[in-house]
N, C-alpha and C. Protein backbone atom coordinates (compact mmCIF):
# COMPACT_ATOMS: atom_id res chain seq x y z
N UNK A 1 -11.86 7.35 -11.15
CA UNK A 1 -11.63 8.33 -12.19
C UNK A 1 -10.37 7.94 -12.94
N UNK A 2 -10.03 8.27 -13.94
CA UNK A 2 -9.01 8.02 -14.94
C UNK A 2 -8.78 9.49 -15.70
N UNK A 3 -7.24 9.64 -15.84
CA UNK A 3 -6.76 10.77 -16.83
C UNK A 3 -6.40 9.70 -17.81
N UNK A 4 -6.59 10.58 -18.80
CA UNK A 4 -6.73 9.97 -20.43
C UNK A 4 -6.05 11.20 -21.37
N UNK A 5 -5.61 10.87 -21.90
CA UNK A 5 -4.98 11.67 -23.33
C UNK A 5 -5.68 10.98 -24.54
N UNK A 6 -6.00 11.99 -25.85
CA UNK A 6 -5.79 11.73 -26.80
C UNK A 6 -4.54 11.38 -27.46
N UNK A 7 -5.08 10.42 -28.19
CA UNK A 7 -3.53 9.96 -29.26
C UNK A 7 -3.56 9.36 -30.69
N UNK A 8 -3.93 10.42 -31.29
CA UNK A 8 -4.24 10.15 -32.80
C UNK A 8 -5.55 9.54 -32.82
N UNK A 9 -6.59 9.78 -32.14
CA UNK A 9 -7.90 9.14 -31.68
C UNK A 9 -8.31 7.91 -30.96
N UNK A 10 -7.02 7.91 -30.26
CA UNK A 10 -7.44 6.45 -29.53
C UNK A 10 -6.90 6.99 -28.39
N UNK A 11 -7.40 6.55 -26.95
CA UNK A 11 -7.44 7.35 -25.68
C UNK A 11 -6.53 6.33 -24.83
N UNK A 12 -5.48 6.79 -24.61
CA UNK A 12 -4.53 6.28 -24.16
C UNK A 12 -4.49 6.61 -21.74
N UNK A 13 -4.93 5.92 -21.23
CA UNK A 13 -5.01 5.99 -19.83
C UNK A 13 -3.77 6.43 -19.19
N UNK A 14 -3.50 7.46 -18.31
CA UNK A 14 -2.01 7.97 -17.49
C UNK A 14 -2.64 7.35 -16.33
N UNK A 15 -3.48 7.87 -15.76
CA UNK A 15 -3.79 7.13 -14.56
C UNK A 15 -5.36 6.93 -14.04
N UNK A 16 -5.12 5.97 -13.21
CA UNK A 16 -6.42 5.83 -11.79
C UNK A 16 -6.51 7.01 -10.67
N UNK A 17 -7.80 7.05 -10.07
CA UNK A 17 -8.21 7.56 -8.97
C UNK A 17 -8.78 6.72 -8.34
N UNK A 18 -8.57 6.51 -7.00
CA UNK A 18 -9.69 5.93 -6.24
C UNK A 18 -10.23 6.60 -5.23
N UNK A 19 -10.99 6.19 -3.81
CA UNK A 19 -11.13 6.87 -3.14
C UNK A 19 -10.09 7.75 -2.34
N UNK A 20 -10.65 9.13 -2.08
CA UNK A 20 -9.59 10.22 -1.05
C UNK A 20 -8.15 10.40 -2.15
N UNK A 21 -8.00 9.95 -3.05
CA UNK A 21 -7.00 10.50 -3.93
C UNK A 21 -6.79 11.54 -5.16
N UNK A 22 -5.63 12.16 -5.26
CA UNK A 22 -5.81 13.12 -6.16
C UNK A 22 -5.34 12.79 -7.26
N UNK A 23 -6.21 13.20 -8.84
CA UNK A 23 -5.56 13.04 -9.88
C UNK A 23 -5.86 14.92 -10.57
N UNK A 24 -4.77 14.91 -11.33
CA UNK A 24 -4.41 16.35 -12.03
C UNK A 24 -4.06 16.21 -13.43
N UNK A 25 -3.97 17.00 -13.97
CA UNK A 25 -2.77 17.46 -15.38
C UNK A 25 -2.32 18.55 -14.99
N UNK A 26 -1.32 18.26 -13.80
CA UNK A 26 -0.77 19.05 -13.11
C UNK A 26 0.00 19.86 -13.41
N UNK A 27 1.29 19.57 -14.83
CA UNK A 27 2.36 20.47 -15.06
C UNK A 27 1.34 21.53 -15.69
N UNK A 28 0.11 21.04 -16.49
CA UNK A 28 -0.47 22.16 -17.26
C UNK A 28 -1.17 23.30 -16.12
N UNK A 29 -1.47 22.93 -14.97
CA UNK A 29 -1.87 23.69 -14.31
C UNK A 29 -1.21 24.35 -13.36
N UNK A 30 0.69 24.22 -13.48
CA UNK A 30 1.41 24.60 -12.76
C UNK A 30 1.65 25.72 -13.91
N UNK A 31 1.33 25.64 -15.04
CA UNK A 31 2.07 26.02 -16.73
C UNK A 31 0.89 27.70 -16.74
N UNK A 32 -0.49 27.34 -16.18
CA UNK A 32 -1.45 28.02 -16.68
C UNK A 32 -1.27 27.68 -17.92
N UNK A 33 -1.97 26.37 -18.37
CA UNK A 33 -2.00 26.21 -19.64
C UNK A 33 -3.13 25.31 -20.28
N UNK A 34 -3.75 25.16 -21.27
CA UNK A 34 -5.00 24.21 -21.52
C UNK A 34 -4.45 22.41 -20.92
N UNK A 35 -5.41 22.07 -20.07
CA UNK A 35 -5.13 20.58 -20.28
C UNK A 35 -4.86 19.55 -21.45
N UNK A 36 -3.93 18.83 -21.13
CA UNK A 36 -3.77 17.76 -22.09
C UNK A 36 -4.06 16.87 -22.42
N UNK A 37 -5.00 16.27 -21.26
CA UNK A 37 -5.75 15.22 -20.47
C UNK A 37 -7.23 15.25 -20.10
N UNK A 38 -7.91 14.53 -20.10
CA UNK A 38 -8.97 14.89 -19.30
C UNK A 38 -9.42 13.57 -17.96
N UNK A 39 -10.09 14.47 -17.72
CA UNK A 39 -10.37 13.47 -16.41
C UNK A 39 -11.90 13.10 -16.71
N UNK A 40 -12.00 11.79 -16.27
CA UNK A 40 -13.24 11.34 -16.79
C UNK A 40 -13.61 10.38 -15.20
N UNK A 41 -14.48 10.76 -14.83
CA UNK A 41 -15.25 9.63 -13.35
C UNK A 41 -16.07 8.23 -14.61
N UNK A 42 -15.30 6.95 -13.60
CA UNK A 42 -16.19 5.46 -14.21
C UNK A 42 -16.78 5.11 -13.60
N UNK A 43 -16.76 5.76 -12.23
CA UNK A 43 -18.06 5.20 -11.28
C UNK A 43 -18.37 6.12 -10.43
N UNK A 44 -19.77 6.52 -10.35
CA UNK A 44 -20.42 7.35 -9.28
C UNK A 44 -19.06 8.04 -8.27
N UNK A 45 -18.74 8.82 -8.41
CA UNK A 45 -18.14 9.94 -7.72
C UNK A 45 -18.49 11.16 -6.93
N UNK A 46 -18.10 11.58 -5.86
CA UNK A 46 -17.91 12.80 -5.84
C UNK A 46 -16.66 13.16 -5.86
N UNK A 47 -16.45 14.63 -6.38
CA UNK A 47 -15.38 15.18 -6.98
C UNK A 47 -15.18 16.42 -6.55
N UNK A 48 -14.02 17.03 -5.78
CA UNK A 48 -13.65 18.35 -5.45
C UNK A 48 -13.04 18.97 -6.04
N UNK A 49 -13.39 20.12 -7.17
CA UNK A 49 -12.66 20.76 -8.34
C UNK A 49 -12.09 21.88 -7.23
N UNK A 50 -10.98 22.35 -7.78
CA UNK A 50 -10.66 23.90 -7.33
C UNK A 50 -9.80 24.73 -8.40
N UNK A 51 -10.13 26.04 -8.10
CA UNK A 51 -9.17 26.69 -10.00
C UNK A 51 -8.05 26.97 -8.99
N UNK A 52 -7.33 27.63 -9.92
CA UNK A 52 -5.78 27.75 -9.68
C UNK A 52 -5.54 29.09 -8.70
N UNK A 53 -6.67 30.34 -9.04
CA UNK A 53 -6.63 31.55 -8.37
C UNK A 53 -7.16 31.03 -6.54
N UNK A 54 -8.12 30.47 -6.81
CA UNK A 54 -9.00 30.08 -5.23
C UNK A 54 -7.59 29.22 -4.76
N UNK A 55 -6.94 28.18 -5.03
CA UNK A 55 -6.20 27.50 -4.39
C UNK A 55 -5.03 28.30 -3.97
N UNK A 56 -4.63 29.56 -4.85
CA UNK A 56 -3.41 30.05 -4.18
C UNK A 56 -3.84 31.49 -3.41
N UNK A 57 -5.33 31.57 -3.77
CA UNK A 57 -5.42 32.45 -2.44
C UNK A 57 -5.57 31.72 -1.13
N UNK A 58 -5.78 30.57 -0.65
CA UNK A 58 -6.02 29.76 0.21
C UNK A 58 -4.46 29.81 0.87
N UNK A 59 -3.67 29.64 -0.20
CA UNK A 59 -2.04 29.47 0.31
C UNK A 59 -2.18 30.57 0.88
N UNK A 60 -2.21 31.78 0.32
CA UNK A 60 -1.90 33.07 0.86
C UNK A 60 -2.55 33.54 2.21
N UNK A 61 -3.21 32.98 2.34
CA UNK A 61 -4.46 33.21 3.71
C UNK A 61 -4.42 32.34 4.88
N UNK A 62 -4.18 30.90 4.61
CA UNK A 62 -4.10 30.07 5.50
C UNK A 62 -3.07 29.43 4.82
N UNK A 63 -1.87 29.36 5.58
CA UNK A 63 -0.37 28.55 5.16
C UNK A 63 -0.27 27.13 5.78
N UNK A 64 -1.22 26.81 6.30
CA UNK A 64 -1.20 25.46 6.42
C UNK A 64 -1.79 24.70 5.14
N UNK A 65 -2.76 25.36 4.48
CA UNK A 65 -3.03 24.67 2.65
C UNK A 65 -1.48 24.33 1.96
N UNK A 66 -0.48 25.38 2.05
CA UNK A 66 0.83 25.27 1.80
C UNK A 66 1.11 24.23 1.64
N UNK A 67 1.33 23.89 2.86
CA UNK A 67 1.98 22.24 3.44
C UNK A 67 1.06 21.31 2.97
N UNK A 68 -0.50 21.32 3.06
CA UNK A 68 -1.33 20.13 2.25
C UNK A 68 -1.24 20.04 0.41
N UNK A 69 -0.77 21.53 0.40
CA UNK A 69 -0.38 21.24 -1.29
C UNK A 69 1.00 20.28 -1.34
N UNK A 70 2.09 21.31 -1.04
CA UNK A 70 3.04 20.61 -0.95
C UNK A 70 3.15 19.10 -0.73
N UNK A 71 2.09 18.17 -0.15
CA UNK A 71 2.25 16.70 0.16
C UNK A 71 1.68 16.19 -1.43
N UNK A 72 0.27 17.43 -1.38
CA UNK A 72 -0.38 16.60 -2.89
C UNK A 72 0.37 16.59 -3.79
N UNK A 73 1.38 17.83 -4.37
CA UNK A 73 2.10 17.72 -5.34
C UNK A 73 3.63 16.53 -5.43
N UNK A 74 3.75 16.10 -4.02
CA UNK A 74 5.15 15.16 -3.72
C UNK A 74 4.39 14.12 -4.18
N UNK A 75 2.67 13.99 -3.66
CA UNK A 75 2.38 12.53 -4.35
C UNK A 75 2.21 12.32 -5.62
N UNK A 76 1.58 13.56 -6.50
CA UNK A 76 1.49 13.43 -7.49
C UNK A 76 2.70 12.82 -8.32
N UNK A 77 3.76 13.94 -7.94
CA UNK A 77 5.27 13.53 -8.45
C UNK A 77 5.80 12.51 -8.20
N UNK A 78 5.57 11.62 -7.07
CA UNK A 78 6.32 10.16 -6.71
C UNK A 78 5.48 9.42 -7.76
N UNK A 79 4.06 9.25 -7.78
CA UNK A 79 2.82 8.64 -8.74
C UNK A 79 3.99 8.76 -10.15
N UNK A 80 3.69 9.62 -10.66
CA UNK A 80 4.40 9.99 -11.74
C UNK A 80 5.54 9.42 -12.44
N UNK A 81 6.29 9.30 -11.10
CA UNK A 81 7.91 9.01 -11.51
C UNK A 81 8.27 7.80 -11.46
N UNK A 82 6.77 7.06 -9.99
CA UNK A 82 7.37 5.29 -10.23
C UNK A 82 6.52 4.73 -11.22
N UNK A 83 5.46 5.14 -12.22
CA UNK A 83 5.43 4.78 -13.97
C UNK A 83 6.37 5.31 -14.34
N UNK A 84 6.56 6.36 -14.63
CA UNK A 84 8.03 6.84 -15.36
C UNK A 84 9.08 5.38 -15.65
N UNK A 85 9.48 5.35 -14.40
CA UNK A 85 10.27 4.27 -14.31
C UNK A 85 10.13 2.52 -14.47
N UNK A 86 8.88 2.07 -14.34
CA UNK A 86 7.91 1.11 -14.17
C UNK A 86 8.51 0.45 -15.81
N UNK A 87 7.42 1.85 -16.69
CA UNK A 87 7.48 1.98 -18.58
C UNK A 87 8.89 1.77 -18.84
N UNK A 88 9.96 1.88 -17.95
CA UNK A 88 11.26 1.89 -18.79
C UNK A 88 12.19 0.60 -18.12
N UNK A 89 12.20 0.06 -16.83
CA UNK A 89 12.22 -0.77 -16.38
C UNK A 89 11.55 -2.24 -16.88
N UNK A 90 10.33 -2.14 -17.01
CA UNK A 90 10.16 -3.33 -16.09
C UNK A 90 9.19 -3.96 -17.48
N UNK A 91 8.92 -5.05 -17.87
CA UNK A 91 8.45 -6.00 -18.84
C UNK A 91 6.36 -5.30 -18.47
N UNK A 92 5.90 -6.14 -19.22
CA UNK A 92 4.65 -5.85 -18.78
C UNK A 92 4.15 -6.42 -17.63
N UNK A 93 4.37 -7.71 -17.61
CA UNK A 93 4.04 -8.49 -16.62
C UNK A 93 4.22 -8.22 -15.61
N UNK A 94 5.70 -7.64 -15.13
CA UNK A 94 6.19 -6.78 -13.97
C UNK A 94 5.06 -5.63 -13.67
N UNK A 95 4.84 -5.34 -14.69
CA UNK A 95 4.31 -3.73 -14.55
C UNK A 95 2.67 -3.68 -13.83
N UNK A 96 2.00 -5.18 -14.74
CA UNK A 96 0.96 -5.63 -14.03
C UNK A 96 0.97 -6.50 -12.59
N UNK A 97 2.30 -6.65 -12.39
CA UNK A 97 2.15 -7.12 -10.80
C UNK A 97 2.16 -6.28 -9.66
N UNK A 98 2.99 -5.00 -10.42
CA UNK A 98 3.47 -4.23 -9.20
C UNK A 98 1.62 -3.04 -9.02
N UNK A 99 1.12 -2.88 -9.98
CA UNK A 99 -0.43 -2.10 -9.97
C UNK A 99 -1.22 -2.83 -9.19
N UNK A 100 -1.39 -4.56 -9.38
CA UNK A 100 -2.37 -5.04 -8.23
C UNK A 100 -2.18 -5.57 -6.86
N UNK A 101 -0.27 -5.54 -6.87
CA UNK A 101 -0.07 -5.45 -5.55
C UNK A 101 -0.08 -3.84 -4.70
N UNK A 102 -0.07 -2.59 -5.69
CA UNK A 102 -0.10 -1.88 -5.07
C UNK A 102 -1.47 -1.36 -4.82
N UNK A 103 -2.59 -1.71 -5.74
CA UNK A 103 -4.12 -1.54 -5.97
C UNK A 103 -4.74 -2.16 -6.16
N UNK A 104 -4.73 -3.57 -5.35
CA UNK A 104 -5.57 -4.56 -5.71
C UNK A 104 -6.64 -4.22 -6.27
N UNK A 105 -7.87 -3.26 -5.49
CA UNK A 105 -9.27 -2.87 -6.21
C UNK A 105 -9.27 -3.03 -7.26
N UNK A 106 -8.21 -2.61 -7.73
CA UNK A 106 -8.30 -1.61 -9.67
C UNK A 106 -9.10 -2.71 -10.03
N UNK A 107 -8.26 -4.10 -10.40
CA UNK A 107 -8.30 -4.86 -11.34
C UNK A 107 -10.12 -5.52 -11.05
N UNK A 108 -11.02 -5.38 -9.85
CA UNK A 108 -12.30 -5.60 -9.88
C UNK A 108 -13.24 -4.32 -10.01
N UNK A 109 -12.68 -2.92 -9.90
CA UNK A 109 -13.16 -2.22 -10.25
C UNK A 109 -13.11 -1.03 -11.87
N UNK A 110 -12.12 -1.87 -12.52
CA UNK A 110 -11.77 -0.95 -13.25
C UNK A 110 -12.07 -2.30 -14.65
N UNK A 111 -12.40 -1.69 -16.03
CA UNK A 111 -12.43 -2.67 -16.83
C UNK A 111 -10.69 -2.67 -17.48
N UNK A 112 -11.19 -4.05 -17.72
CA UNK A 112 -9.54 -4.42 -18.64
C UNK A 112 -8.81 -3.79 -19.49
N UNK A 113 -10.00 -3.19 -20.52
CA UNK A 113 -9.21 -2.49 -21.53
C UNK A 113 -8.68 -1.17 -20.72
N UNK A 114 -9.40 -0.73 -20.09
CA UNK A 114 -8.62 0.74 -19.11
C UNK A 114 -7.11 0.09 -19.07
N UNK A 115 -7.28 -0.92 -17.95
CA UNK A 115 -5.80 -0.95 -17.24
C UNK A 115 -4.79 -1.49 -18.32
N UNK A 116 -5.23 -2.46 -19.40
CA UNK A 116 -4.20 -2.54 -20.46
C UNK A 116 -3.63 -1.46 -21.04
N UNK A 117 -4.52 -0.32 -21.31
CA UNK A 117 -4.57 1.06 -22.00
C UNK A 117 -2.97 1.50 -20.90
N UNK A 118 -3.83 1.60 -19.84
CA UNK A 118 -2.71 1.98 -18.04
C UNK A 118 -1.34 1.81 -18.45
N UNK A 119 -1.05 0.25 -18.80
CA UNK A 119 0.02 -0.48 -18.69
C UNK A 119 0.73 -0.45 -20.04
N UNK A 120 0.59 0.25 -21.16
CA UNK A 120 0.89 0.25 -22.54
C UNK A 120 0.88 -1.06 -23.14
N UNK A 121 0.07 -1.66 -23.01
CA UNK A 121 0.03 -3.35 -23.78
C UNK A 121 -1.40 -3.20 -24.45
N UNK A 122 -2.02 -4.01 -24.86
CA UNK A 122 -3.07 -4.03 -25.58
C UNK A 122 -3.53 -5.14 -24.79
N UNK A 123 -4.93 -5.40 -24.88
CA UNK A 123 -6.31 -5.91 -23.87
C UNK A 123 -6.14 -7.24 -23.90
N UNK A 124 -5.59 -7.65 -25.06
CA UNK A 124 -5.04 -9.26 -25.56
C UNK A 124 -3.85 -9.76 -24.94
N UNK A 125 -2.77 -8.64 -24.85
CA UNK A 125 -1.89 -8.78 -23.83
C UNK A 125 -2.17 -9.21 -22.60
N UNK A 126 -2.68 -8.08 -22.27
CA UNK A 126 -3.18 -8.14 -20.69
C UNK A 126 -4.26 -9.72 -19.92
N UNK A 127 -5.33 -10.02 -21.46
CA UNK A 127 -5.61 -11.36 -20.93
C UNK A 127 -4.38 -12.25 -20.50
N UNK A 128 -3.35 -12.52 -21.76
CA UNK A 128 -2.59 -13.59 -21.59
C UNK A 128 -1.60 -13.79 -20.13
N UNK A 129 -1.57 -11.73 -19.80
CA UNK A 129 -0.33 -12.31 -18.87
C UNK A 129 -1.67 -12.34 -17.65
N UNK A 130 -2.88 -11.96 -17.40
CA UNK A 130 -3.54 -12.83 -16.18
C UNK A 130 -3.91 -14.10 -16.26
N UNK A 131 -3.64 -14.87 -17.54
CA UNK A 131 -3.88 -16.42 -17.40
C UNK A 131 -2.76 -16.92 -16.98
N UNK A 132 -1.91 -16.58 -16.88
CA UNK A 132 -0.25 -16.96 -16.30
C UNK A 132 0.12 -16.93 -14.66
N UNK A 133 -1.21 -16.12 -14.45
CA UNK A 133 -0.91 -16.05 -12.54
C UNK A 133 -1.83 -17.04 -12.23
């Protein structure tokens, strides 16, 4: 799965999903607010939606959901923060080493233009710096 934004009509990628992982437009749903993003499945999925009322009656009822939120939202936020930092740090090339050492899959399961989209470079980019490894 992939979150995607619009951006002046061209769909700009925030992130991957793979298996057993969570993806959100989380501040909007911490916000109660329309998504900004959408989530789109690229390959045969199953998918566990939950709204915002069912998940915090779950907190309220069984407080061990608590603690399984609490981990999802630390991952979300670490996810988050090492692009955050990645985009402001690190060249492209960096940026594409550190995604397939941390996700090898992606790069055979995901098409190019996605992960160029991923990495803020363009698809032409992204050929040149995998002819370089």
């Amino acid at each position: 799965m992939v979150c995607v934004y619009d951006k002046d009509g061209d769909e700009v990628i925030d992130e991957f999903s793979l298996e057993n992982e969570f993806i959100a437009d989380y501040k909007n749903f911490i916000d109660v607010t329309n998504a900004e993003k959408d989530v789109r499945c690229i390959e045969h999925s199953e998918i566990l939606v939950i709204q915002r009322e069912d998940l915090y009656e779950l907190y309220e009822k069984h407080h061990n959901f608590e603690r399984v939120g609490r981990l999802i939202a630390e991952s979300l936020f670490k996810n988050w923060q090492e692009k955050s930092i990645s985009l402001v740090m690190d060249d492209a090339k960096k940026r594409y080493e550190k995604l397939i050492n941390m996700r090898p899959s992606l790069v055979q399961r995901v098409p190019q233009y996605l992960i160029a989209s991923y990495l803020g470079i363009t698809p032409q980019s992204l050929s040149r710096i995998r002819k370089e490894k």
